[in-house]
Protein backbone atom coordinates (compact mmCIF):
# COMPACT_ATOMS: atom_id res chain seq x y z
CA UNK A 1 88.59 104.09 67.48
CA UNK A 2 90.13 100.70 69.25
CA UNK A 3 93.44 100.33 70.90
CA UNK A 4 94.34 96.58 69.62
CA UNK A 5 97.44 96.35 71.46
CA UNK A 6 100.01 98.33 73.48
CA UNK A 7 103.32 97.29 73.52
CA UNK A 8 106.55 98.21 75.79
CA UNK A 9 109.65 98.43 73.74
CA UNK A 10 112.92 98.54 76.17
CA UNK A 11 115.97 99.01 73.99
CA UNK A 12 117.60 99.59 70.82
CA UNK A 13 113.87 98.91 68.33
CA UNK A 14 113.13 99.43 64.69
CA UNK A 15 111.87 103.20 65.37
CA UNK A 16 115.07 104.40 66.76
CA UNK A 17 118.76 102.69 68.19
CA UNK A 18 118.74 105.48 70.29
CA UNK A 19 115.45 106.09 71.93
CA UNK A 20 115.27 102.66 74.12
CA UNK A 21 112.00 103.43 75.60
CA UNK A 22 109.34 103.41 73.54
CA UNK A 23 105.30 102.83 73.34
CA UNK A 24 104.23 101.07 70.15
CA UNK A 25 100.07 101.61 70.12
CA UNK A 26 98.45 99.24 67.59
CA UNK A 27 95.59 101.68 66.94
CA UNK A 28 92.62 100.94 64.59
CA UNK A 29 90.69 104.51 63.62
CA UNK A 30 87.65 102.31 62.39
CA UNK A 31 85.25 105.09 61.05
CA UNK A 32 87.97 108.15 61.62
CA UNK A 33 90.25 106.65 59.10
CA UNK A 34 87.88 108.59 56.52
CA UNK A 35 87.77 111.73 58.88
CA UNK A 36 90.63 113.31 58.83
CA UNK A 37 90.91 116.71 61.27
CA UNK A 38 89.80 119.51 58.98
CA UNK A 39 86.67 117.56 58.23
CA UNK A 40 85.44 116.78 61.63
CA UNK A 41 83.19 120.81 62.57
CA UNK A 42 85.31 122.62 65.51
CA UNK A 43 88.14 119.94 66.22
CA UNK A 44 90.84 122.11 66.31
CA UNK A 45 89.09 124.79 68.50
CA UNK A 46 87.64 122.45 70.70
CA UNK A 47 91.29 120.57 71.10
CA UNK A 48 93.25 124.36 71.45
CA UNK A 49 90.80 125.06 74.31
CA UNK A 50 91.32 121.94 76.16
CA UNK A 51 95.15 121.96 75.26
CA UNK A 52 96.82 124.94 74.55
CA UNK A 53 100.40 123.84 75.34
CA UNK A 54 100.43 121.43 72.27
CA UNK A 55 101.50 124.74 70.26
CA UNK A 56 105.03 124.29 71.40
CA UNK A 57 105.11 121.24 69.39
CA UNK A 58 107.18 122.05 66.06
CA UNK A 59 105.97 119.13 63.90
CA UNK A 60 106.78 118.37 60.35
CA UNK A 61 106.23 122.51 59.45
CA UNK A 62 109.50 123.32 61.87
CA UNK A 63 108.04 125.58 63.91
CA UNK A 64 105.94 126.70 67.41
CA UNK A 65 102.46 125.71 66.49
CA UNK A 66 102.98 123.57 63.33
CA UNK A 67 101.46 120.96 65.39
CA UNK A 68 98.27 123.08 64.77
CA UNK A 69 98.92 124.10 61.38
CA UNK A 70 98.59 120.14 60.39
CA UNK A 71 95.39 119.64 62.81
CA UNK A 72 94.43 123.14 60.67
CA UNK A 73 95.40 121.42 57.12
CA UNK A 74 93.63 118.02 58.33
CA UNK A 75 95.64 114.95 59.45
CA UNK A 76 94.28 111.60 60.85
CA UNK A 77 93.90 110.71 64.03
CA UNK A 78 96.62 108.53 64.80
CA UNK A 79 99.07 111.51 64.64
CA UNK A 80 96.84 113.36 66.41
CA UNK A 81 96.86 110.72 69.48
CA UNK A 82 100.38 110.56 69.89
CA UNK A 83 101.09 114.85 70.14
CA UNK A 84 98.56 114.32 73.08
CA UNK A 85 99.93 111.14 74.30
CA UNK A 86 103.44 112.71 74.64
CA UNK A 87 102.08 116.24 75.76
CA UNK A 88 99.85 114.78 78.98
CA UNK A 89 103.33 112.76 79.87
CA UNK A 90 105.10 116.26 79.65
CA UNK A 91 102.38 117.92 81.44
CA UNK A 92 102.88 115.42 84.31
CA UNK A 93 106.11 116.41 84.50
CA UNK A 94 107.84 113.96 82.48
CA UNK A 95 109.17 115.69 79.50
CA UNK A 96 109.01 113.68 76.08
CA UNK A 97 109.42 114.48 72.46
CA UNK A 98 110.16 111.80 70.38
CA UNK A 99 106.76 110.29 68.42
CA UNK A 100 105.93 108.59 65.14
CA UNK A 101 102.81 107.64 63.84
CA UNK A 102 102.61 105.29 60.78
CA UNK A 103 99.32 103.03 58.48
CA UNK A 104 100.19 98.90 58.65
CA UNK A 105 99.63 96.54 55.90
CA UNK A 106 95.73 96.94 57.12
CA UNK A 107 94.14 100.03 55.93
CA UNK A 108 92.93 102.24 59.20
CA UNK A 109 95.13 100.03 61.50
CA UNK A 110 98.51 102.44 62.43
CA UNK A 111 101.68 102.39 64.47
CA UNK A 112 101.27 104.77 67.15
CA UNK A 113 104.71 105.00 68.99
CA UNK A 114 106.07 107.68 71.22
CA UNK A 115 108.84 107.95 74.16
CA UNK A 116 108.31 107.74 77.96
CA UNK A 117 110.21 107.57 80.98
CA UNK A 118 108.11 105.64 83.46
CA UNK A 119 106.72 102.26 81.75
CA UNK A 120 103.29 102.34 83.73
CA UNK A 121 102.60 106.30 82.69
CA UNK A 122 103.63 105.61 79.60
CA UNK A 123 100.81 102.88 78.96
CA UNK A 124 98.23 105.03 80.79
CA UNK A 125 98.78 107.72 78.53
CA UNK A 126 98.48 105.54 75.49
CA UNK A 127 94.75 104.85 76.98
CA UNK A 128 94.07 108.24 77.70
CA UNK A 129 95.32 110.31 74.49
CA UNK A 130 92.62 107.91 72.77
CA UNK A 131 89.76 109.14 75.12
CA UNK A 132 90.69 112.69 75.11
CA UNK A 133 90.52 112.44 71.39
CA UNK A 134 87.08 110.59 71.13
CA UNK A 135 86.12 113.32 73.93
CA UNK A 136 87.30 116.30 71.63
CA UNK A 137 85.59 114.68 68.21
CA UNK A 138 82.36 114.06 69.99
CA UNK A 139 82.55 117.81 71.64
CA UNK A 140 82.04 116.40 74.94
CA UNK A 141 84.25 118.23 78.68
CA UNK A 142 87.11 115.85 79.70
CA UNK A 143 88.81 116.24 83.05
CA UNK A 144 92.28 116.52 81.70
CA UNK A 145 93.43 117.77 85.24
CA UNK A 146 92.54 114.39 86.77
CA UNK A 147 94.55 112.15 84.14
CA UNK A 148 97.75 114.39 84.76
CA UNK A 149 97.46 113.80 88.45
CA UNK A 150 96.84 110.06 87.78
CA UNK A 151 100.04 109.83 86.12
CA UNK A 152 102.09 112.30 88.81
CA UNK A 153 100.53 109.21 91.71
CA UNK A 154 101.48 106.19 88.61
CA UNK A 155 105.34 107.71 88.22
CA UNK A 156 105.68 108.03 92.12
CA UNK A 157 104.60 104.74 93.13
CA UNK A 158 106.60 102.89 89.94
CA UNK A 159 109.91 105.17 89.91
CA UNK A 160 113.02 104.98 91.46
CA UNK A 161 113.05 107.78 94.08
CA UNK A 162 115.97 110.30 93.86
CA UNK A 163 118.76 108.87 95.91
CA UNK A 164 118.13 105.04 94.09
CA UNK A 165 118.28 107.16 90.78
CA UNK A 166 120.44 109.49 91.73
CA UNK A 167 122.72 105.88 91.73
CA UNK A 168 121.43 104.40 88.80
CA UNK A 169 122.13 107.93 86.83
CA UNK A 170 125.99 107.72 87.98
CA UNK A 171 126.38 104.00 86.66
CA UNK A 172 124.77 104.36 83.62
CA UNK A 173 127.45 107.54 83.59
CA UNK A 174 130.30 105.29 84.12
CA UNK A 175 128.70 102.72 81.75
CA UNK A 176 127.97 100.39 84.59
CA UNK A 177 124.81 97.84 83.83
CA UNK A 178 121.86 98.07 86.11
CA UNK A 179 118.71 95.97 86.69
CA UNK A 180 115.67 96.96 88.53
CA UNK A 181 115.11 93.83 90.03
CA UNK A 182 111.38 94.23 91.25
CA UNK A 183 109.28 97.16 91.68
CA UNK A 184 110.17 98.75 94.89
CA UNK A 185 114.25 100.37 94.79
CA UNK A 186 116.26 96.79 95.08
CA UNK A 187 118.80 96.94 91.93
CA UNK A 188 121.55 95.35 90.72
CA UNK A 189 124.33 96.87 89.12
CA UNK A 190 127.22 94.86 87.13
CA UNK A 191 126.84 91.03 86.38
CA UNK A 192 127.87 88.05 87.47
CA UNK A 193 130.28 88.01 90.33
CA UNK A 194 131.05 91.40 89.72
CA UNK A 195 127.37 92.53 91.10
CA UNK A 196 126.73 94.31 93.43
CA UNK A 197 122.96 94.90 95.12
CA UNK A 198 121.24 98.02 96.77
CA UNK A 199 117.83 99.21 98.04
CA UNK A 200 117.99 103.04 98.06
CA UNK A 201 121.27 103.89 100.00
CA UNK A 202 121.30 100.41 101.59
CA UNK A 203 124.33 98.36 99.83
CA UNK A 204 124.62 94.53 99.97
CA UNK A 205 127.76 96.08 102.45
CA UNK A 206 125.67 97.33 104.88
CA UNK A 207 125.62 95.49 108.30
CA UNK A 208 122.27 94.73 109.22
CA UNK A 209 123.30 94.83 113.17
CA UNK A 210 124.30 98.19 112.42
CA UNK A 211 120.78 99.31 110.79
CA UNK A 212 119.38 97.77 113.86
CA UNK A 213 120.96 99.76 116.25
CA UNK A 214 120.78 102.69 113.81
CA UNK A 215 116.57 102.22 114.10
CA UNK A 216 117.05 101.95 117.75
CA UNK A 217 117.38 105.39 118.77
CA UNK A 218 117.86 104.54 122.34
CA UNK A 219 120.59 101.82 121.48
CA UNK A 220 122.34 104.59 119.47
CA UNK A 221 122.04 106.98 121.78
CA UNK A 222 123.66 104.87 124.47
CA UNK A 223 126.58 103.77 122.25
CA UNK A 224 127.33 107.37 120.95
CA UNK A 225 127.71 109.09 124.97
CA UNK A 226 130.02 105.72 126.15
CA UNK A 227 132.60 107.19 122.73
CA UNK A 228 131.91 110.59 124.31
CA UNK A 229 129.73 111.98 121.36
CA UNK A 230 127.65 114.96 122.44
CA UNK A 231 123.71 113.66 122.31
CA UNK A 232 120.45 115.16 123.53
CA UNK A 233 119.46 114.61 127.14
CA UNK A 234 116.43 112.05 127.11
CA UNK A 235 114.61 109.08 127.91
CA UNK A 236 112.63 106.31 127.10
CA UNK A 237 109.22 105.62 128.10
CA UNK A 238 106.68 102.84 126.97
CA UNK A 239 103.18 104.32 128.76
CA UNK A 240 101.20 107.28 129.66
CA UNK A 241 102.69 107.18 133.49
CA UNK A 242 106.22 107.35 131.93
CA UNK A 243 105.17 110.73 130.43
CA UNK A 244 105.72 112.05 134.29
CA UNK A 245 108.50 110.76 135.35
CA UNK A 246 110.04 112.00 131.50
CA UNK A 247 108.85 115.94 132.39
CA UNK A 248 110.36 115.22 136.20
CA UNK A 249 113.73 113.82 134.82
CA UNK A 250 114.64 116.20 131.32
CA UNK A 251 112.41 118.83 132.30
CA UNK A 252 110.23 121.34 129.57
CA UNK A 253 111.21 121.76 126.61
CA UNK A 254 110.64 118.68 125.34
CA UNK A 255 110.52 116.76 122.47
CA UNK A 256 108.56 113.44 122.06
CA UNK A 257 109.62 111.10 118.96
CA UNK A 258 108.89 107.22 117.94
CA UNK A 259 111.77 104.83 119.11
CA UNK A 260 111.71 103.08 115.60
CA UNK A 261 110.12 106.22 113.47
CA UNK A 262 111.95 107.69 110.49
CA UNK A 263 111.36 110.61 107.72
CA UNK A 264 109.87 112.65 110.60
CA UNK A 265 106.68 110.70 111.32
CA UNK A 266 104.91 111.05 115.11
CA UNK A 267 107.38 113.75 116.13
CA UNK A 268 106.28 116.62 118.43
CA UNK A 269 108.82 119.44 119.58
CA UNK A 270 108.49 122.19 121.74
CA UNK A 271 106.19 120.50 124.37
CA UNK A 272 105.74 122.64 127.40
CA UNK A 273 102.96 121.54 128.79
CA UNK A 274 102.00 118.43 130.94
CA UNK A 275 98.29 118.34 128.46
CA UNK A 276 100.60 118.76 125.36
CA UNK A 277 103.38 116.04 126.90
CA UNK A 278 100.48 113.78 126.81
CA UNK A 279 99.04 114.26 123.27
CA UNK A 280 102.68 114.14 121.78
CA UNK A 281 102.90 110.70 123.58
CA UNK A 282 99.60 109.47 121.80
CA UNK A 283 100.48 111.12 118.54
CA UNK A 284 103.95 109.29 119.00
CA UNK A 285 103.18 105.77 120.26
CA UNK A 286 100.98 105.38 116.82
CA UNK A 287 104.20 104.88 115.51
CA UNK A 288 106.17 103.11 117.43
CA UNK A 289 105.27 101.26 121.15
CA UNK A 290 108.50 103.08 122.69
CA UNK A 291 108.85 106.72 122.59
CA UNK A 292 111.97 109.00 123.47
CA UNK A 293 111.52 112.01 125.30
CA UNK A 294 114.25 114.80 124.77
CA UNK A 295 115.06 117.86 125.91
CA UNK A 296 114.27 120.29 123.41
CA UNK A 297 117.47 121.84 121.68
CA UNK A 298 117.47 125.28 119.81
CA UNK A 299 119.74 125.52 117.13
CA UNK A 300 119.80 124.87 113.82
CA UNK A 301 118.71 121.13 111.79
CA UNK A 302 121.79 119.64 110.12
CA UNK A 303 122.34 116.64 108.10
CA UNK A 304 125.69 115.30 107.49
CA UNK A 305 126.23 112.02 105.51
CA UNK A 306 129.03 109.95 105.38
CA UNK A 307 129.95 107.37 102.87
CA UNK A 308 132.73 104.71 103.24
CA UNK A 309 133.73 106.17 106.82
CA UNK A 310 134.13 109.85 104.76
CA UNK A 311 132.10 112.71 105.26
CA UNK A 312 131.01 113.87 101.77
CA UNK A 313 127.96 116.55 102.42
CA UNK A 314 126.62 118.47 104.69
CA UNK A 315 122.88 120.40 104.74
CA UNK A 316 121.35 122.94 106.40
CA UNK A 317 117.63 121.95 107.00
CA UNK A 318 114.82 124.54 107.35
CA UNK A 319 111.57 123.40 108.18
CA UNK A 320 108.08 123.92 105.89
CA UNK A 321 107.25 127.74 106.55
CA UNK A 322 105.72 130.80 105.25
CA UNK A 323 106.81 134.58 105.13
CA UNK A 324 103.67 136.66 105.81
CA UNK A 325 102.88 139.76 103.95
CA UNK A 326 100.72 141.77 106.06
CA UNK A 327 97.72 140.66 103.68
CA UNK A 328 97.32 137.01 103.29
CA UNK A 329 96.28 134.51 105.44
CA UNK A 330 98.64 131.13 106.65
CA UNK A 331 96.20 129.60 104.12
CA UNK A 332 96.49 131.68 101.50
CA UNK A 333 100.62 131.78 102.08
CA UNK A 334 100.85 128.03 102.08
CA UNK A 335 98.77 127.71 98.58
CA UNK A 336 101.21 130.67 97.21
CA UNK A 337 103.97 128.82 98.38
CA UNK A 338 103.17 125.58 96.60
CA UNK A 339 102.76 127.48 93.49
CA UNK A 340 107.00 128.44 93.25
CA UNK A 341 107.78 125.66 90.24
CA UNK A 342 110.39 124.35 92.80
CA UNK A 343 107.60 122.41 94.24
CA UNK A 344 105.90 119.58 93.20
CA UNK A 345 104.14 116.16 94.09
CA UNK A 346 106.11 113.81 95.89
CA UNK A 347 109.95 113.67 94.61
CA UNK A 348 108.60 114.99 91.18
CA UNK A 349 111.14 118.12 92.14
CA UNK A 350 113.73 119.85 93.90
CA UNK A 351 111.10 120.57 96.75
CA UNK A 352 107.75 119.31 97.75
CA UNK A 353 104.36 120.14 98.17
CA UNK A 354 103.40 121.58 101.44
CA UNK A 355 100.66 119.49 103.25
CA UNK A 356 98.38 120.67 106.49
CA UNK A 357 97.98 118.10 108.97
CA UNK A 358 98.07 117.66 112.53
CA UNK A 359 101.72 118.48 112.93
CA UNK A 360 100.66 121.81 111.21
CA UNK A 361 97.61 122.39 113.00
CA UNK A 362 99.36 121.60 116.33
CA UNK A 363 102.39 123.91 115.92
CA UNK A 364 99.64 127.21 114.56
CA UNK A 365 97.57 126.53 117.73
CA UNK A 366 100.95 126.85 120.01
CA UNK A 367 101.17 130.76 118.94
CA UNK A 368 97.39 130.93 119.15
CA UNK A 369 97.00 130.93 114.94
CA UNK A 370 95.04 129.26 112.78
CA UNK A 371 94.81 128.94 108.82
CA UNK A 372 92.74 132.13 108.84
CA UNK A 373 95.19 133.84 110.64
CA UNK A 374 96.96 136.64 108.80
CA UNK A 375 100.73 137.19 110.40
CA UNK A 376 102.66 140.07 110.18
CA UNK A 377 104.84 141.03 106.98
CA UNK A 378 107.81 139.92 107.21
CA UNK A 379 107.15 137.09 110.01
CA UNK A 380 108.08 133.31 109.54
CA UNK A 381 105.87 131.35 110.33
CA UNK A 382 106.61 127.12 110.47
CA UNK A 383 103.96 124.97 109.27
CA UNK A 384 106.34 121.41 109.75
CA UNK A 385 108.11 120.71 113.36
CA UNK A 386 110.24 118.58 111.36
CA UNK A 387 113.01 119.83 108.41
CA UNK A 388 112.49 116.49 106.45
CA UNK A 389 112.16 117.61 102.27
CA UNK A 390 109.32 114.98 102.15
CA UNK A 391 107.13 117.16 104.28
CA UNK A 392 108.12 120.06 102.19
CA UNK A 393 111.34 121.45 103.98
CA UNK A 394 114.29 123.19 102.35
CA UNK A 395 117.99 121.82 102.56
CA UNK A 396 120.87 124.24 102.57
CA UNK A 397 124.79 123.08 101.08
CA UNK A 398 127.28 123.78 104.01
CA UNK A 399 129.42 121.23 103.30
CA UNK A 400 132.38 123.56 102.75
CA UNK A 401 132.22 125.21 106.11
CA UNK A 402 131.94 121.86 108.38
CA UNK A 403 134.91 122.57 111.39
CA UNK A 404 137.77 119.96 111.10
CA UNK A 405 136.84 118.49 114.32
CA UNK A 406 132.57 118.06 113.54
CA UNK A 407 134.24 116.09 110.10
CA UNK A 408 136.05 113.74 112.75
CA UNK A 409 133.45 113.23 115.00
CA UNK A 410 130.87 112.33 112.43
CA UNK A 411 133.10 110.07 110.56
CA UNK A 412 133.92 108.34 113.91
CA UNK A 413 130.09 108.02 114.43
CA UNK A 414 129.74 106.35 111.17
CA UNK A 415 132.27 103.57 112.61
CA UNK A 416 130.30 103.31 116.02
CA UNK A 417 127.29 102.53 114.16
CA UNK A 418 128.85 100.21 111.78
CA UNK A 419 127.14 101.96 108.53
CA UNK A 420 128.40 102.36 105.11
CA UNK A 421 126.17 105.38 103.96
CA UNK A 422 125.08 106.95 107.09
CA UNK A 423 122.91 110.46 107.35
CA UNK A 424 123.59 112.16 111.06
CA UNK A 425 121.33 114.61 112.26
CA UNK A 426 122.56 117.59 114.34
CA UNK A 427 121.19 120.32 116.29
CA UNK A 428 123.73 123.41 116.72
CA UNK A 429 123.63 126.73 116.58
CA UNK A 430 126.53 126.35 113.59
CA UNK A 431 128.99 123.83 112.36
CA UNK A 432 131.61 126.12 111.79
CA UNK A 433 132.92 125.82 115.82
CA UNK A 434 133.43 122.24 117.22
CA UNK A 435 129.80 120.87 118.78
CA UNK A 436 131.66 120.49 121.76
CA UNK A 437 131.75 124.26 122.07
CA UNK A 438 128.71 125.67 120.88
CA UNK A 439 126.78 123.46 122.76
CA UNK A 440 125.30 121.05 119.28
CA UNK A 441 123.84 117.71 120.30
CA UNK A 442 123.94 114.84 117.73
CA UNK A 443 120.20 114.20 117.80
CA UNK A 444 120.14 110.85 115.79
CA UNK A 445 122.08 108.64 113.29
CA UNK A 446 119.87 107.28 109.81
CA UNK A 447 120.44 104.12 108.14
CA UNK A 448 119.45 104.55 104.23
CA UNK A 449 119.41 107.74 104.34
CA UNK A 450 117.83 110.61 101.70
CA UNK A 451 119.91 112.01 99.05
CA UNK A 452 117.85 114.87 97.92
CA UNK A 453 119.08 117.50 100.01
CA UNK A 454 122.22 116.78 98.90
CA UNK A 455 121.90 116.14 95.32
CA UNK A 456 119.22 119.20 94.50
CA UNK A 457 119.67 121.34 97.46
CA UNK A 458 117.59 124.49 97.63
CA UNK A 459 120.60 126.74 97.74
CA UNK A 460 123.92 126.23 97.64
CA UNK A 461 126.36 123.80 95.42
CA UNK A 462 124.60 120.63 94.26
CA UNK A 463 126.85 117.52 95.83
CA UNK A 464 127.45 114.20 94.02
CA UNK A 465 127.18 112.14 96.43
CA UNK A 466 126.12 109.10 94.10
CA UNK A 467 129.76 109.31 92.78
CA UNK A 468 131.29 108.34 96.43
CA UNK A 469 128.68 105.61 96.58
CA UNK A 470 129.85 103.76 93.19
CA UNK A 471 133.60 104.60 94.49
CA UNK A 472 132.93 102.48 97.08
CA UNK A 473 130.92 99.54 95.47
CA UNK A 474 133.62 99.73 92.26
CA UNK A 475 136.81 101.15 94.07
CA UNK A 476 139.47 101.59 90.75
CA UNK A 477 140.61 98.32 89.60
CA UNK A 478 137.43 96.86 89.59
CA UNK A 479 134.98 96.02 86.78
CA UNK A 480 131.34 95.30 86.68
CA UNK A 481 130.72 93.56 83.78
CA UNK A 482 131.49 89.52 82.46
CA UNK A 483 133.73 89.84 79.55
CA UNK A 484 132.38 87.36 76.28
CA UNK A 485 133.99 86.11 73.54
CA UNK A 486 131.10 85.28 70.61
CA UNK A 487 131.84 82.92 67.42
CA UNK A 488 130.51 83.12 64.41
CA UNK A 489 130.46 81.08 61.04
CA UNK A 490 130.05 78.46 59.29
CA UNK A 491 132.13 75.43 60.26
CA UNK A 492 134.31 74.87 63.38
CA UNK A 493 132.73 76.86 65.45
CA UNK A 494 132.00 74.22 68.29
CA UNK A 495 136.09 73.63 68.29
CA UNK A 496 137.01 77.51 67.98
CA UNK A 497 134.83 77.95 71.32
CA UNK A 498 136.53 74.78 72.91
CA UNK A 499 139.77 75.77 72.31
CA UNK A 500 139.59 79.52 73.50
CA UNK A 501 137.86 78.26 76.25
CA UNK A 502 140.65 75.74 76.93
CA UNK A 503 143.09 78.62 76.60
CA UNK A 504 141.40 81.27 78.62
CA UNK A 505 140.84 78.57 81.77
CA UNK A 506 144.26 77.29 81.57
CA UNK A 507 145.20 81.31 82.13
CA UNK A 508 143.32 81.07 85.64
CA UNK A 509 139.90 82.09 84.78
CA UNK A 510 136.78 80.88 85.79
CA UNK A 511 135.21 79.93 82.05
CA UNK A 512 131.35 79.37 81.28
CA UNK A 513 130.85 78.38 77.13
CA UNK A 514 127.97 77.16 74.86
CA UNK A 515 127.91 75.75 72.17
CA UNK A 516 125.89 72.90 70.54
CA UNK A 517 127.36 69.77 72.86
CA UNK A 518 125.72 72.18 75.51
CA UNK A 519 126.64 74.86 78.34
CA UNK A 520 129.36 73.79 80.50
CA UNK A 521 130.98 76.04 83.66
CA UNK A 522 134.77 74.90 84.00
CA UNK A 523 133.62 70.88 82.96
């Protein structure tokens, strides 16, 4: 068999109005064209082995396992290749169902088309139905496990991540047009001069002097105690001999975090130690050249975000952990852990994947564990010194019991900072009681911040924050498209076009018109 061509179709397409992403596979079966399945000696045992999920797929007969019933009865190839080209995608996490497999003009040449979501996956799995076919025909072992996990790394490198989709997903819900305009998260939504441009929850409103200072912890830091915000006691240090004079000023606990880090990267909490002051120093200045020392809080990680000067969510954070059971090592309860369907690779979920690395290995060795340590039943044990999701943390909805006064504080930090979307993180024991007195800190303030928690939290009521996002890029009133007047016929159409141009400028619009004298904007 020979792929000849593999085409993207975006859009309404001659297989379906509906269905505007499709893969159209120009397949030639060669040989196979005179094999169909119930002539080629253990094909359909060999391809039920390898994939046993494919008898979920109803096919022509209607019903679970007709799929098999025509593999069974004998069909060609082609249909074959696209069951398995949408069933990998689903098996990657990316559920599709629409397919349709039909001969050309050229006998043994077919139409292989079937839906995706992400364009790049979608062409892999073109490529790799046809060589898990050839595999199964021939007999031969075919690491299907690898090719799902291929596609898992192609959709999270090429996707929008949640909070840029969770945006896209509420425009295309208030019928707002969107471009991706490369492949990273920049998009535009509307046209014309009714656009409007972000980059994940950075709008073409948001003051780049206020992401700087929002990156400079230090700078924040200092703005947020002169407007008598409650922040953690610290410093900032730029070598080893500043690691001294940090432990003489704040005094153990301590915590140790990159002046310009985000999503939790070079952090190190609970130092109490001079030896361990010094690693978390190291481990931090990868990062970043500056490093803020803290004094350690206890308390609880929240998030709060605010939108448009409005506090719209709040989160309870939990870092990665594991319960034990009396039985099972930290190993053993990390790999059960990343079993709960919750969990998945990268943003593929709600939560994600729980990772050992140093930051795991450095907080076990603190209570004298190790991976093959077994903890009691019932203990928790934290494998992340950070709650971010993308290190596999858990988020908690408490946006309905945020005290009056912690709603007014945050909302006035969002105006210190000068951000539109803005994601503060607080430690407290609560945010029930004002932070002024139970003691919270506000611990930093994110530019672009992460919707997930938010959007999908693990418990609690799922927040649509997106919506307050498009309230503020299209406040009522305003619209996001271009409207267009088209003319057709036969003769006059040049003069129809002139003169509703004519009359549409001369009622104080800006008019742009074609027609065959040429495109003209106003004259």
């Amino acid at each position: 068999m020979k792929i000849e061509n593999i085409q993207v179709l975006r859009g309404p397409n001659i297989w379906s109005v509906s269905r505007k992403k499709l893969i159209q596979m120009r397949l030639n079966l060669e040989d196979m064209e005179d094999r169909p399945t119930n002539t080629i000696e253990g094909f359909y045992d060999r391809l039920e082995k390898l994939m046993p999920s494919l008898y979920t797929h109803r096919c022509s007969p209607g019903v679970e396992g007709g799929f098999f019933q025509r593999v069974i009865a004998g069909t060609w190839m082609g249909h074959v290749i696209e069951h398995i080209a949408l069933e990998i995608q689903s098996l990657a996490g990316m559920e599709t169902g629409f397919g349709r497999t039909r001969e050309t003009k050229t006998k043994g040449v077919y139409n292989v088309v079937f839906t995706y979501l992400e364009e790049k996956v979608g062409i892999f799995a073109a490529e790799s139905a046809v060589a898990i076919a050839d595999a199964v025909i021939n007999g031969e072992d075919y690491d299907l496990d690898r090719d799902i996990q291929k596609m898992r790394e192609i959709r999270e490198n090429t996707r929008l991540g949640p909070s840029t989709g969770s945006i896209v997903e509420e425009a295309i819900a208030r019928d707002i047009p969107w471009i991706r305009l490369n492949n990273q998260s920049l998009v535009q939504l509307g046209y014309g001069k009714n656009q409007v441009r972000f980059r994940a929850t950075m709008t073409e409103k948001t003051s780049s002097i206020a992401v700087d200072i929002a990156s400079n912890k230090d700078e924040t830091k200092r703005l947020l105690l002169e407007q008598a915000i409650p922040v953690a006691k610290g410093i900032t240090i730029s070598s080893l001999e500043g690691v001294d004079e940090a432990i003489r000023k704040v005094g153990f606990p301590l915590v140790f975090k990159p002046l310009d880090g985000n999503h939790g990267r070079g952090i190190s909490i609970n130092i109490r130690t001079r030896e361990d002051a010094v690693a978390a120093y190291e481990f931090a200045a990868k990062i970043s050249r500056r490093v803020i020392v803290e004094r350690f809080i206890t308390g609880y990680d929240f998030r709060v975000l605010v939108i448009d000067n409005k506090m719209v969510a709040a989160a309870l954070r939990d870092p990665a952990h594991v319960k034990g059971d009396g039985v099972s090592t930290i190993q053993q309860l990390i790999d059960k852990e990343n079993t709960d369907p919750r969990r998945g690779y990268g943003h593929e979920n709600v939560l994600t994947l729980i990772s050992i690395d140093r930051d795991t290995l450095d907080l076990l060795e603190k209570k004298g564990y190790t991976l093959e340590t077994v903890p009691k039943k019932g203990e928790k044990v934290f494998v992340k010194s950070t709650a971010n999701l993308s290190t596999g943390g858990t988020s908690v909805d408490v946006t309905d019991h945020v005290h009056p006064q912690n709603i007014f504080i945050c909302e006035r930090i969002s105006k210190i900072i000068g951000l539109d979307i803005c994601g503060i993180d607080i430690m407290a024991e609560n945010l029930t009681e004002p932070l002024t007195e139970n003691g919270g800190v506000v611990l930093e303030v994110n530019a672009a911040p992460g919707f997930r928690m938010h959007i999908a939290p693990s418990e609690g009521l799922p927040r649509n924050v997106a919506g307050h996002v498009i309230d503020m890029l299209y406040p009522p009133g305003k619209s996001a498209r271009i409207p267009i007047i088209s003319i057709t016929g036969t003769n006059g159409k040049t003069t129809t076009t002139r003169l509703i141009a004519h009359i549409v400028k001369n009622n104080g619009h800006r008019v742009g018109f074609t027609t065959s004298d040429g495109v003209y904007v106003q004259n």
